[in-house]
N, C-alpha and C. Protein backbone atom coordinates (compact mmCIF):
# COMPACT_ATOMS: atom_id res chain seq x y z
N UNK A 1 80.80 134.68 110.04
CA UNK A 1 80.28 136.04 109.92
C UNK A 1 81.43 137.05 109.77
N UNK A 2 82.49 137.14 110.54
CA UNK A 2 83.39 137.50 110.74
C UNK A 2 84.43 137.42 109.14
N UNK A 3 84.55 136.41 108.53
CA UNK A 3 85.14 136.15 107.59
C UNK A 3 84.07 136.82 105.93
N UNK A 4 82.72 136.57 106.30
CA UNK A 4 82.15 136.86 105.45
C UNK A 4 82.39 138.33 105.08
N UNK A 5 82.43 138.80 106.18
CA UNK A 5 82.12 140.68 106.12
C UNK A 5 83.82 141.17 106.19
N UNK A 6 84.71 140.49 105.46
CA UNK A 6 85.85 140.62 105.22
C UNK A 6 86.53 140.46 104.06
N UNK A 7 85.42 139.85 103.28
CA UNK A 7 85.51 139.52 101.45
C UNK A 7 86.32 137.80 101.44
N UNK A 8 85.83 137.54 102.54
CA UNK A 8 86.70 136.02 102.75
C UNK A 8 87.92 135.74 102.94
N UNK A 9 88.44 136.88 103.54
CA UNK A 9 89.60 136.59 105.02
C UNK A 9 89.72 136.42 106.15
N UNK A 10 90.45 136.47 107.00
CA UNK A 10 90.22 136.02 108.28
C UNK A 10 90.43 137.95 108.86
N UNK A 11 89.70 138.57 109.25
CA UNK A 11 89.75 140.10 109.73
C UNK A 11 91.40 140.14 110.64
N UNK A 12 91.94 141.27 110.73
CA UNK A 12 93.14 141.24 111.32
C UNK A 12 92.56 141.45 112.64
N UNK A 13 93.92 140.50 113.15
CA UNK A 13 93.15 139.83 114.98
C UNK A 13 93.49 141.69 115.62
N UNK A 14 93.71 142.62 115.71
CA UNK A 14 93.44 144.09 116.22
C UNK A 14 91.97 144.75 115.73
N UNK A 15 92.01 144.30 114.52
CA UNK A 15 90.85 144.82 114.53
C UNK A 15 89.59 144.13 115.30
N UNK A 16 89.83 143.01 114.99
CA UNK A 16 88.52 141.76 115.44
C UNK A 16 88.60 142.33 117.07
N UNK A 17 89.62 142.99 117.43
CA UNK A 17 89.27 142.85 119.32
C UNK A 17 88.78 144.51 119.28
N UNK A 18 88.95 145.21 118.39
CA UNK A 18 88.42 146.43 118.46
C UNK A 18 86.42 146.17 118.23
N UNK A 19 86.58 145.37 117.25
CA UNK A 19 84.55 145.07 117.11
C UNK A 19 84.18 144.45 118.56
N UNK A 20 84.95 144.07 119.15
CA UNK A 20 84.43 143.62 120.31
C UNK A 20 84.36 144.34 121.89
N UNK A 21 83.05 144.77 122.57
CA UNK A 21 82.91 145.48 123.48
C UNK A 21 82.98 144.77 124.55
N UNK A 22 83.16 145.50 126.15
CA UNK A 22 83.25 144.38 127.35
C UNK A 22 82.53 142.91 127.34
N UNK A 23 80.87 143.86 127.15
CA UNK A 23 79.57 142.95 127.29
C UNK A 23 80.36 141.89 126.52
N UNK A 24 80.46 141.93 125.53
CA UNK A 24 80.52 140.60 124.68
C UNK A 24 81.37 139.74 124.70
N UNK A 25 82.64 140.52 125.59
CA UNK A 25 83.65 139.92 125.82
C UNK A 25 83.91 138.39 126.89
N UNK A 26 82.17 139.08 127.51
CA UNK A 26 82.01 138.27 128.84
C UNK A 26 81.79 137.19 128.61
N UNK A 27 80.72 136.85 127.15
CA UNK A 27 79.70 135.79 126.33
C UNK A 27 80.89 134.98 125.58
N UNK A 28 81.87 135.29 125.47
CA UNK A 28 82.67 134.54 124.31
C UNK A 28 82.53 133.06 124.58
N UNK A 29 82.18 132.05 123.94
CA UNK A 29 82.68 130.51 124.36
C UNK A 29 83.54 130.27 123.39
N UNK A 30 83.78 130.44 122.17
CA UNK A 30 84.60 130.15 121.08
C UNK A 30 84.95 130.93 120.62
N UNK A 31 86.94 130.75 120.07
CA UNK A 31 87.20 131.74 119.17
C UNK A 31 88.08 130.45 118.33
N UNK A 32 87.87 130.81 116.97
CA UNK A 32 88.53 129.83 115.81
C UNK A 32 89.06 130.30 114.80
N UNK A 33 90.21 129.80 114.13
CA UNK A 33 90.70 130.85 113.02
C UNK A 33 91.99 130.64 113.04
N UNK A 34 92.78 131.06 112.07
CA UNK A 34 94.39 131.58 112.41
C UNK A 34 94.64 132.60 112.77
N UNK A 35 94.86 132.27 114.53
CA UNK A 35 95.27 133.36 114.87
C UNK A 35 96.19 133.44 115.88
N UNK A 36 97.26 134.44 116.58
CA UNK A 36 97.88 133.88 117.01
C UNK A 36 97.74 134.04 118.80
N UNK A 37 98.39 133.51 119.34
CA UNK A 37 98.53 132.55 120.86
C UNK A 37 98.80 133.95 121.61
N UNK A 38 97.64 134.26 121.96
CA UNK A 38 97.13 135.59 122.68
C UNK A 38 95.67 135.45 123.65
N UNK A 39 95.44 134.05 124.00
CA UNK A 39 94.16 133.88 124.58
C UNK A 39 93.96 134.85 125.58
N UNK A 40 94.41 135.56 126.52
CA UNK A 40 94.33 136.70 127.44
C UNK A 40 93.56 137.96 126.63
N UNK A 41 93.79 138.03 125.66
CA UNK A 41 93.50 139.16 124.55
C UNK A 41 91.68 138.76 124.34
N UNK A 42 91.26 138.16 124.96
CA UNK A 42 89.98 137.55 124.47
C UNK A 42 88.86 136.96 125.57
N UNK A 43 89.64 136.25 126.44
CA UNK A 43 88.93 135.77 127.19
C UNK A 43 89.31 136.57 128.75
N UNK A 44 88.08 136.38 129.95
CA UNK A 44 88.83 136.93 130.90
C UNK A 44 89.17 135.90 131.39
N UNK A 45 88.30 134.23 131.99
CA UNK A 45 89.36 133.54 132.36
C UNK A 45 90.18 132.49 130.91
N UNK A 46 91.07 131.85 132.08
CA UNK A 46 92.23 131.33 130.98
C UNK A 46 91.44 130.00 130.03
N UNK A 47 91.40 130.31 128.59
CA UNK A 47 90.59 129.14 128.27
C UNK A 47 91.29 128.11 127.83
N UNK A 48 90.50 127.01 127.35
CA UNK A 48 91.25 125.34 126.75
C UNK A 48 91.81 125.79 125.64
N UNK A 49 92.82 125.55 125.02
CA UNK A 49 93.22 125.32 123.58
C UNK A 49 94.08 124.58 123.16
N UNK A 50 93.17 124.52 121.96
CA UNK A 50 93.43 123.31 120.75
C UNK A 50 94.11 123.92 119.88
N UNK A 51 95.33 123.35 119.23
CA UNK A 51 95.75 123.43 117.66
C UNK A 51 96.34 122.37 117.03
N UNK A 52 96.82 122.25 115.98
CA UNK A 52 97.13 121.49 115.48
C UNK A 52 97.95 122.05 114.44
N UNK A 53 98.99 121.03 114.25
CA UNK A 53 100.27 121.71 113.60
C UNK A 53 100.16 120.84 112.23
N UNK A 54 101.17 121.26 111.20
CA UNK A 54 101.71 120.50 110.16
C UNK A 54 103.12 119.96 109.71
N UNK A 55 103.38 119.29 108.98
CA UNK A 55 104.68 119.12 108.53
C UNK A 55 105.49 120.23 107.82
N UNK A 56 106.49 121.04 108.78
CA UNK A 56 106.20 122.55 108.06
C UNK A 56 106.90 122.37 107.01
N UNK A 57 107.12 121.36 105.78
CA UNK A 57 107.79 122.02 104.58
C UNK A 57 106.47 121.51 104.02
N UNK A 58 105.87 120.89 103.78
CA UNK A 58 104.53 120.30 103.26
C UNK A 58 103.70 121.72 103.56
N UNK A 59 103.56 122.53 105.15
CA UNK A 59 102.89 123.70 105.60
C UNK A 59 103.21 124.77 103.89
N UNK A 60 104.29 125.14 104.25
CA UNK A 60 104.78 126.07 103.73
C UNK A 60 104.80 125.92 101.86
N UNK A 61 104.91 124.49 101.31
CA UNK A 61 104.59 124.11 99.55
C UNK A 61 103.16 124.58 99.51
N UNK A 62 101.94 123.69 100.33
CA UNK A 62 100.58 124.20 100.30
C UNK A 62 100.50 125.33 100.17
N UNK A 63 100.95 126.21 101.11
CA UNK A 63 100.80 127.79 101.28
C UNK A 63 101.55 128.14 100.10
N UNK A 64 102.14 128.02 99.66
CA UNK A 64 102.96 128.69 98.64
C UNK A 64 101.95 128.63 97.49
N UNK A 65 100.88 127.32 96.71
CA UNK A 65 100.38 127.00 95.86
C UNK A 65 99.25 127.66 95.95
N UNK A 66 98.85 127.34 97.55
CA UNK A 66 97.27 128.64 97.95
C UNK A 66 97.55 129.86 97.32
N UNK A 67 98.47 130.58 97.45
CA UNK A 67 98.67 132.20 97.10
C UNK A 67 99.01 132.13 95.88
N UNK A 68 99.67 131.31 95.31
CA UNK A 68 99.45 131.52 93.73
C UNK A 68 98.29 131.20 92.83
N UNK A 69 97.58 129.99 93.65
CA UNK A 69 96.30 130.05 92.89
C UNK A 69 95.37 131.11 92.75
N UNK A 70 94.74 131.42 94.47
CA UNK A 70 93.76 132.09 95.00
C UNK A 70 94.12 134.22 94.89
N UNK A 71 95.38 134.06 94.75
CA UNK A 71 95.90 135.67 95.55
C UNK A 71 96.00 136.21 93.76
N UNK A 72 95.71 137.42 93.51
CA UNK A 72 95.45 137.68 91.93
C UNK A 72 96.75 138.11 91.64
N UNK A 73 97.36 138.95 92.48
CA UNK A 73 99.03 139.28 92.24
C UNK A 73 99.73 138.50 91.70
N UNK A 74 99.10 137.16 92.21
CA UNK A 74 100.31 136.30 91.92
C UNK A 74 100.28 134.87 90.80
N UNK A 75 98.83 135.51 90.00
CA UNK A 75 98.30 134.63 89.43
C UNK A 75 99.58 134.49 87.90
N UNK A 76 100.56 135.60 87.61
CA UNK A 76 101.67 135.00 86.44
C UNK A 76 102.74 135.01 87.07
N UNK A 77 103.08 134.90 88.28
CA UNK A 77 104.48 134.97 88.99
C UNK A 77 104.43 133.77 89.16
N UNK A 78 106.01 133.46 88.90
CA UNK A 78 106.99 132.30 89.42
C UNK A 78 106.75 131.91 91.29
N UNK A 79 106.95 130.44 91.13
CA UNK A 79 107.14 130.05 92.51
C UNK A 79 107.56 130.78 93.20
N UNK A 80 109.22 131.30 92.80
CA UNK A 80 109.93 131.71 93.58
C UNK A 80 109.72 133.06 94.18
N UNK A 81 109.33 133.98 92.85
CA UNK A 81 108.42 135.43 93.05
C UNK A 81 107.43 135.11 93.96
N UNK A 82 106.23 133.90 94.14
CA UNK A 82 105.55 133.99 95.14
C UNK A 82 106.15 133.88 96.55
N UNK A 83 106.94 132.98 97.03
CA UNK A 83 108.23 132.66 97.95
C UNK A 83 108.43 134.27 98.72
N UNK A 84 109.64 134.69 97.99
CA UNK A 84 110.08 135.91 98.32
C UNK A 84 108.91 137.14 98.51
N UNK A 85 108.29 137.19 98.28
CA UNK A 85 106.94 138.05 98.13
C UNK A 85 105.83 138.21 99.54
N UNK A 86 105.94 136.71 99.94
CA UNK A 86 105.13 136.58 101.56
C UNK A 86 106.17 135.97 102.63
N UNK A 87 107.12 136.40 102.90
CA UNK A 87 108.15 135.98 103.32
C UNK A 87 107.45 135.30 105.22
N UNK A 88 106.63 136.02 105.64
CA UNK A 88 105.91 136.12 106.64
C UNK A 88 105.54 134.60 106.80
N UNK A 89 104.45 134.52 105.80
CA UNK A 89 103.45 132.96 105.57
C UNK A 89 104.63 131.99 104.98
N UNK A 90 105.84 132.30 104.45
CA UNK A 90 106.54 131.30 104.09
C UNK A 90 107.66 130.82 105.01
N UNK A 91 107.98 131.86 106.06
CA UNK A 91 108.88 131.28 106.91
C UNK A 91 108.44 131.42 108.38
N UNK A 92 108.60 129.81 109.15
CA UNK A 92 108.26 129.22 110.16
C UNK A 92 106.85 130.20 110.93
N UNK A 93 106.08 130.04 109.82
CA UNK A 93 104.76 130.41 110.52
C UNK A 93 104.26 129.57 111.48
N UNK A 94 104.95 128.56 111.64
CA UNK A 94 103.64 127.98 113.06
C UNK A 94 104.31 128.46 114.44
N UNK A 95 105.17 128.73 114.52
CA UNK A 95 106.25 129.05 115.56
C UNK A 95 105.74 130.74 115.67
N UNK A 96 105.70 131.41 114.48
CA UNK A 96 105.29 132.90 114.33
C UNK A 96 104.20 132.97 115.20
N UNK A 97 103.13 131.88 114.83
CA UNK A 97 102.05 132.19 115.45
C UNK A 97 101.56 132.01 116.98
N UNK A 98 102.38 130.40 117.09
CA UNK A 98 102.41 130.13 118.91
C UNK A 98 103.05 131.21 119.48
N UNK A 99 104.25 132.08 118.76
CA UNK A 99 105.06 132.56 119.68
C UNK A 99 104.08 133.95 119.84
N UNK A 100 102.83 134.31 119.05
CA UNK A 100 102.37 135.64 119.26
C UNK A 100 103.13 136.82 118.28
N UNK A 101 103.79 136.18 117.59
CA UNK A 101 104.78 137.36 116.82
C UNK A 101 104.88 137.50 115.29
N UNK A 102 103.23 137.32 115.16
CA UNK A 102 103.10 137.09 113.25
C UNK A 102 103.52 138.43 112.61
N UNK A 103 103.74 139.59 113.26
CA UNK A 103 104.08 141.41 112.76
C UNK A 103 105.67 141.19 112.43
N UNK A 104 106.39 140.33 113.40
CA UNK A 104 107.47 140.07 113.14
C UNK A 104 108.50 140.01 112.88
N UNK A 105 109.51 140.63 111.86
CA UNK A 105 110.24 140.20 110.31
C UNK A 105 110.72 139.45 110.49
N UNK A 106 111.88 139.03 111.27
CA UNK A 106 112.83 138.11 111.38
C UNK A 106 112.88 137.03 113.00
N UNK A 107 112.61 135.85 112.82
CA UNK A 107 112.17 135.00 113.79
C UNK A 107 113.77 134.43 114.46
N UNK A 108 113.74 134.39 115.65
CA UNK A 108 115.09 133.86 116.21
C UNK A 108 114.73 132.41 117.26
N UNK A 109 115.39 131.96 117.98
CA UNK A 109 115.65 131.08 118.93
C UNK A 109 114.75 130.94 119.63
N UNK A 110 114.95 132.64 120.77
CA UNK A 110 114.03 132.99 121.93
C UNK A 110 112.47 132.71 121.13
N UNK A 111 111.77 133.25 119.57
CA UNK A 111 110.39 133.01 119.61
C UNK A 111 110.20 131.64 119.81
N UNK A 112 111.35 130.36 119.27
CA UNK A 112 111.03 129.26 119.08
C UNK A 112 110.36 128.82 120.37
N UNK A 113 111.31 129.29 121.99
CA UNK A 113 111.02 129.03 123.17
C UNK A 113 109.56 129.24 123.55
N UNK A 114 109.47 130.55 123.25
CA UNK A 114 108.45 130.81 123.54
C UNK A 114 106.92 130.16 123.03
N UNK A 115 107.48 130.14 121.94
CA UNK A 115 106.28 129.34 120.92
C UNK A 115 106.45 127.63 121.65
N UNK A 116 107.39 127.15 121.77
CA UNK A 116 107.31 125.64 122.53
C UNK A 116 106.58 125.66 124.19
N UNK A 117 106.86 126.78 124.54
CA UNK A 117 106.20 127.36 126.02
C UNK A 117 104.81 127.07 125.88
N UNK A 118 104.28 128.07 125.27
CA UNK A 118 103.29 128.11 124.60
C UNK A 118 102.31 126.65 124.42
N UNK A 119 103.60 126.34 123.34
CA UNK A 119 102.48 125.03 122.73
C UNK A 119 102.07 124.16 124.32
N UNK A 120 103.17 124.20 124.93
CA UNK A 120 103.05 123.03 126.23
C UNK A 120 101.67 123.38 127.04
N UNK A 121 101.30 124.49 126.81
CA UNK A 121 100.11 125.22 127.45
C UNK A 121 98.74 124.77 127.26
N UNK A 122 99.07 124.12 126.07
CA UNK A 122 97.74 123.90 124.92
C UNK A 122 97.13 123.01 125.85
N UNK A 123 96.10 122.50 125.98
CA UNK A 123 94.97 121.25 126.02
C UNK A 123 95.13 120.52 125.43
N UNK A 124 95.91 120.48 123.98
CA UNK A 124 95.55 119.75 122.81
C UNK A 124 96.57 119.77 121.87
N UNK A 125 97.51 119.35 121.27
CA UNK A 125 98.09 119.65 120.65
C UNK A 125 97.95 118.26 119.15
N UNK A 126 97.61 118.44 117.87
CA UNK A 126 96.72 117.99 117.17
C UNK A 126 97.88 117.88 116.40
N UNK A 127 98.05 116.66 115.14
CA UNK A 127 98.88 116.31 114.13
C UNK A 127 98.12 116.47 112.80
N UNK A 128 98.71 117.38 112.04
CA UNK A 128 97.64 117.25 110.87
C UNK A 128 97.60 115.62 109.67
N UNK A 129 98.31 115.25 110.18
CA UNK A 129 99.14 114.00 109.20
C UNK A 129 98.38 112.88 110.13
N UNK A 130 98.45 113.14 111.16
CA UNK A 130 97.65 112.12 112.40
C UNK A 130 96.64 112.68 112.33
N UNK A 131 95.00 113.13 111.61
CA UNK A 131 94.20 113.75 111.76
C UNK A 131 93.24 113.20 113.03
N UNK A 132 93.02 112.07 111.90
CA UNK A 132 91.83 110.52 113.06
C UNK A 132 92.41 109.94 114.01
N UNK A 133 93.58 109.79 114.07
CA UNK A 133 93.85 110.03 115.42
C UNK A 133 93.63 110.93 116.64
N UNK A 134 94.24 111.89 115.78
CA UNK A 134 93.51 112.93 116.87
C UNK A 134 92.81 113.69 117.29
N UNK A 135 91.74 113.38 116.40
CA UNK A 135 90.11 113.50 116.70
C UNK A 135 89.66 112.67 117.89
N UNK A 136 90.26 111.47 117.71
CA UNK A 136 89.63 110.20 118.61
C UNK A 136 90.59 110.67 119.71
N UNK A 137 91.65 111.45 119.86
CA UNK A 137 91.97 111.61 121.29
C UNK A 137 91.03 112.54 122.15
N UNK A 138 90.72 113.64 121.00
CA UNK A 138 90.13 114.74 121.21
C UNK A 138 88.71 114.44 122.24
N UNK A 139 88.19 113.24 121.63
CA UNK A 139 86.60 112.91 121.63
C UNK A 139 87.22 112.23 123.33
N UNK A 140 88.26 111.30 123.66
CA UNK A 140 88.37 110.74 124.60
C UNK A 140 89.07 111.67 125.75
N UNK A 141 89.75 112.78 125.43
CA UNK A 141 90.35 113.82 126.54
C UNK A 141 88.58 114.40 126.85
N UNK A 142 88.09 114.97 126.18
CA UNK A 142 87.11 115.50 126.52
C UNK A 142 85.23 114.76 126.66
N UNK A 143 85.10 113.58 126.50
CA UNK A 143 83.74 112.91 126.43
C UNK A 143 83.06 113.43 125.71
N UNK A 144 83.37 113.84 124.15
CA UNK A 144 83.22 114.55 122.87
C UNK A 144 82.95 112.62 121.79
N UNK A 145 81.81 113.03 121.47
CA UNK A 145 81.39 112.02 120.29
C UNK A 145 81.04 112.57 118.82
N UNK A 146 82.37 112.90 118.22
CA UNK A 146 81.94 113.81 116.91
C UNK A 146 81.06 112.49 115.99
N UNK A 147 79.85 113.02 115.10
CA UNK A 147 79.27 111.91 114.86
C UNK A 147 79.44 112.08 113.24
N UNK A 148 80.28 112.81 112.44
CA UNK A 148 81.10 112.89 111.26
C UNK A 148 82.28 113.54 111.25
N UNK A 149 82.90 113.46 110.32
CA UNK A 149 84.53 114.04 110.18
C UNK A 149 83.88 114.85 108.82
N UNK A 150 83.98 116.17 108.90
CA UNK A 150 83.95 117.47 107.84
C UNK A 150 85.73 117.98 107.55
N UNK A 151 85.76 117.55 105.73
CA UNK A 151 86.69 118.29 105.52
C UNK A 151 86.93 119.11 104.45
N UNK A 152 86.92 120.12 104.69
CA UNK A 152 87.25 121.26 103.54
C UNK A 152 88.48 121.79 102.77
N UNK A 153 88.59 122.35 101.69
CA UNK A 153 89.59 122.99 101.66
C UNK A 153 91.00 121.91 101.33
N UNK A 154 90.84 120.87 101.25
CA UNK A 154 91.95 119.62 101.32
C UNK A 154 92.49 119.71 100.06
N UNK A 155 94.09 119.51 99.62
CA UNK A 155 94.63 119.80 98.55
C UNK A 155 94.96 118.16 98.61
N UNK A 156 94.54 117.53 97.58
CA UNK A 156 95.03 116.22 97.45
C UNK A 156 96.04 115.84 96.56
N UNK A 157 96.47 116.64 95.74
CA UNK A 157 97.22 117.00 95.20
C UNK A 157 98.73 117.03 95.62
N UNK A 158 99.98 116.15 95.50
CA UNK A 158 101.37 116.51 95.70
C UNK A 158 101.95 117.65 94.71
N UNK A 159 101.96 118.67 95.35
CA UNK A 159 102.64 119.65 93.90
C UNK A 159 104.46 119.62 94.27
N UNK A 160 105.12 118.94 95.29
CA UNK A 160 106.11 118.91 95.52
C UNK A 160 107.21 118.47 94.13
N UNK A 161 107.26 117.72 93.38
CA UNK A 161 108.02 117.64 92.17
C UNK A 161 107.52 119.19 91.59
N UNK A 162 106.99 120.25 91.40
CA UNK A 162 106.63 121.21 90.81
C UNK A 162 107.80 122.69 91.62
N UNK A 163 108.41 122.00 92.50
CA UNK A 163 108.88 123.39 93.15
C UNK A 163 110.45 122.51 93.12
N UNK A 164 110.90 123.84 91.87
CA UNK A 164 112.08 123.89 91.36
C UNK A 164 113.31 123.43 92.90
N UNK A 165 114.21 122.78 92.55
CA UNK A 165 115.48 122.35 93.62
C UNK A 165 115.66 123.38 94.38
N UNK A 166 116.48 124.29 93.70
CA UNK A 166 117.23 125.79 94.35
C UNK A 166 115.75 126.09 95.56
N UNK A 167 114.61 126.58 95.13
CA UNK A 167 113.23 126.98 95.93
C UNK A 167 113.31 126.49 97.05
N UNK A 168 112.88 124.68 96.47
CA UNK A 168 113.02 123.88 97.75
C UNK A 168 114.15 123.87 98.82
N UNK A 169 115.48 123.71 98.75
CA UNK A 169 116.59 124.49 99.56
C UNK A 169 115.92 125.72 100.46
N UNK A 170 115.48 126.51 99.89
CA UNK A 170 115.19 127.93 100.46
C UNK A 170 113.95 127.64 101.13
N UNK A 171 112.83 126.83 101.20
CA UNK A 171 112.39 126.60 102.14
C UNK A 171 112.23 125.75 102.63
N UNK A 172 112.93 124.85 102.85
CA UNK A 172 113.54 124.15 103.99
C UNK A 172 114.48 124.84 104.96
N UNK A 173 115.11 125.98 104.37
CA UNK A 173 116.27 126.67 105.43
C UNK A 173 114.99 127.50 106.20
N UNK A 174 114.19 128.09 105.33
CA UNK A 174 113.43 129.26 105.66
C UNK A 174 112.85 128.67 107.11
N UNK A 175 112.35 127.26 107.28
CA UNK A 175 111.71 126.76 108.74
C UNK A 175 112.19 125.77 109.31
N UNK A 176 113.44 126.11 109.52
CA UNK A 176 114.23 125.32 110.37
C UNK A 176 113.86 125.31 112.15
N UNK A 177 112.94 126.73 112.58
CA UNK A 177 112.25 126.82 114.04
C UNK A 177 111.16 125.66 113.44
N UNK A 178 110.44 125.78 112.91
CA UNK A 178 109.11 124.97 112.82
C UNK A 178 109.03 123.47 112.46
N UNK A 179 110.74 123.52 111.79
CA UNK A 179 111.08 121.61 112.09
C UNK A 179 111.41 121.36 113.73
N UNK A 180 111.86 122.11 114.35
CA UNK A 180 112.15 122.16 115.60
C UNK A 180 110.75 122.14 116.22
N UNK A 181 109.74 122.62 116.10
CA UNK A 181 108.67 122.80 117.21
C UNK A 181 107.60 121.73 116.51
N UNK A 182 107.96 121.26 115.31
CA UNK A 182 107.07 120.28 115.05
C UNK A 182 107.61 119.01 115.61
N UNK A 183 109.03 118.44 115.70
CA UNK A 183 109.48 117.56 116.53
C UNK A 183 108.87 117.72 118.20
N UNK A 184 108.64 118.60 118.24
CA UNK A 184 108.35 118.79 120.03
C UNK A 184 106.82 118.10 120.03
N UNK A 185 106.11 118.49 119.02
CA UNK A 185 104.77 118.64 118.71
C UNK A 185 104.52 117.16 118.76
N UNK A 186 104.91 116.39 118.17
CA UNK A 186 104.84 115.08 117.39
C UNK A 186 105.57 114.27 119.35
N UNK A 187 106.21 114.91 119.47
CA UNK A 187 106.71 113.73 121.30
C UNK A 187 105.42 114.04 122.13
N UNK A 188 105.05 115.30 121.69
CA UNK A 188 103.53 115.61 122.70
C UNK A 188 102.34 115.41 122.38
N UNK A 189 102.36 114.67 121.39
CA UNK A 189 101.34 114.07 120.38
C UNK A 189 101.30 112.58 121.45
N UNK A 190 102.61 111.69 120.76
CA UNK A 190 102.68 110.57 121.15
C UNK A 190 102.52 110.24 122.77
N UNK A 191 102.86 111.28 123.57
CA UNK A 191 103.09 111.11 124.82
C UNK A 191 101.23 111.27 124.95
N UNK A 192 100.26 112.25 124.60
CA UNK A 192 98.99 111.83 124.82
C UNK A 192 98.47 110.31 124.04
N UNK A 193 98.62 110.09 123.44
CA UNK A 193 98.05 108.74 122.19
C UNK A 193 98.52 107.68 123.22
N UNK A 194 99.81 107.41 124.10
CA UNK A 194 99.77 106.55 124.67
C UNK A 194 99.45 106.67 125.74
N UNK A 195 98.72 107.79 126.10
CA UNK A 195 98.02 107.77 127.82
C UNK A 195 96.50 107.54 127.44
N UNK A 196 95.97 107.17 126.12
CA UNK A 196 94.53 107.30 125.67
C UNK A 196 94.66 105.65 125.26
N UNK A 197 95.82 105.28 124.67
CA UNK A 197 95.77 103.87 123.61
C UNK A 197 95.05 102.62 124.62
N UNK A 198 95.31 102.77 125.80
CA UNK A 198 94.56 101.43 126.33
C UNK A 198 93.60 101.85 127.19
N UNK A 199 92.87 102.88 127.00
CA UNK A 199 91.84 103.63 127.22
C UNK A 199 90.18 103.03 126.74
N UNK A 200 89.44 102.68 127.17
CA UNK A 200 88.37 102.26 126.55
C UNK A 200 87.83 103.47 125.34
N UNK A 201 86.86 103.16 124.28
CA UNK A 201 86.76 104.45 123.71
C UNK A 201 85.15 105.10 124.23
N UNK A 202 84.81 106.21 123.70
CA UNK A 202 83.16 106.48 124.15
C UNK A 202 82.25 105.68 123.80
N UNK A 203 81.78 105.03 124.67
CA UNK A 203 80.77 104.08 124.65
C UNK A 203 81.06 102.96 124.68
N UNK A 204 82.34 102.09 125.13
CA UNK A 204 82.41 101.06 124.68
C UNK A 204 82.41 100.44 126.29
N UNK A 205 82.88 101.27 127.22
CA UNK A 205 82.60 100.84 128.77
C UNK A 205 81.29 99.83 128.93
């Protein structure tokens, strides 16, 4: 609803807490979206959360191809013109976002901390590359029996040979925090998968 009455964006998370009054504040059970690691901003007590990260140079090629397809600006610009252009969504956005600091410009050390703080906080911390995996942890941390896997939006597509050498250099430097917090991500991945692996699964007790 929220996305609809936005022309099919995600509403900016200030505004989204401005549409929202005490009363409703009280009712919340779910909030979903990209947005960033501000659960206090929403809920009054502290709630569960889930995310799930990506491989951020794979993150950041996708995103780069999304905005040149979908974004009209950028429908005759060069890779690189798209690159330089969203500097925000192209450098170490997942770190931007755990750390609470997507307004931003320039990301340092301290957000990385914070954003690894953060992630440790989670309930859940999800591999996008490990999907079914970690669904099936998901279903076994919580006594959750999803009874299909829905996926949208999936680029099956490698456009990686398509993004010129020099580019690629530049973003790989550009998320050097988000190779860092995806390594963290991926030990806190594995460290749940092997407290679940000799786990019976739902229903099999």
């Amino acid at each position: 609803q929220d996305i609809k009455g936005n022309g099919g964006g995600y509403p900016q998370f200030d505004k989204l807490l401005g549409l929202i009054n005490t009363h409703q504040k009280e009712h919340i059970k779910l909030v979903m979206g990209h947005y960033p690691f501000l659960p206090n901003a929403l809920f009054f007590c502290p709630p569960q959360i889930f995310t799930f990260l990506r491989q951020p140079i794979a993150r950041a090629i996708s995103n780069l191809f999304h905005l040149k397809k979908y974004k009209a600006a950028h429908y005759k610009a060069t890779l690189t013109e798209v690159f330089e252009a969203n500097q925000r969504q192209m450098r170490n956005a997942q770190v931007r976002y755990l750390a609470g600091a997507i307004h931003k410009k320039d990301l340092d050390k301290n957000d990385l901390n914070v954003a690894l703080y953060n992630m440790k906080q989670c309930h859940f911390v999800g591999i996008t590359e490990k999907f079914e995996e970690s669904v099936k942890i998901l279903e076994q941390l919580n006594g959750w029996k999803f009874p299909e896997r829905v996926q949208a939006n999936v680029n099956y597509t490698d456009n990686t040979k398509e993004v010129p050498a020099d580019l690629m250099d530049k973003i790989v430097e550009a998320n050097q925090l988000d190779v860092e917090l995806y390594k963290q991500a991926l030990f806190l991945f594995e460290e749940k998968n092997n407290q679940f692996s000799n786990s019976p699964l739902i229903g099999e007790i």
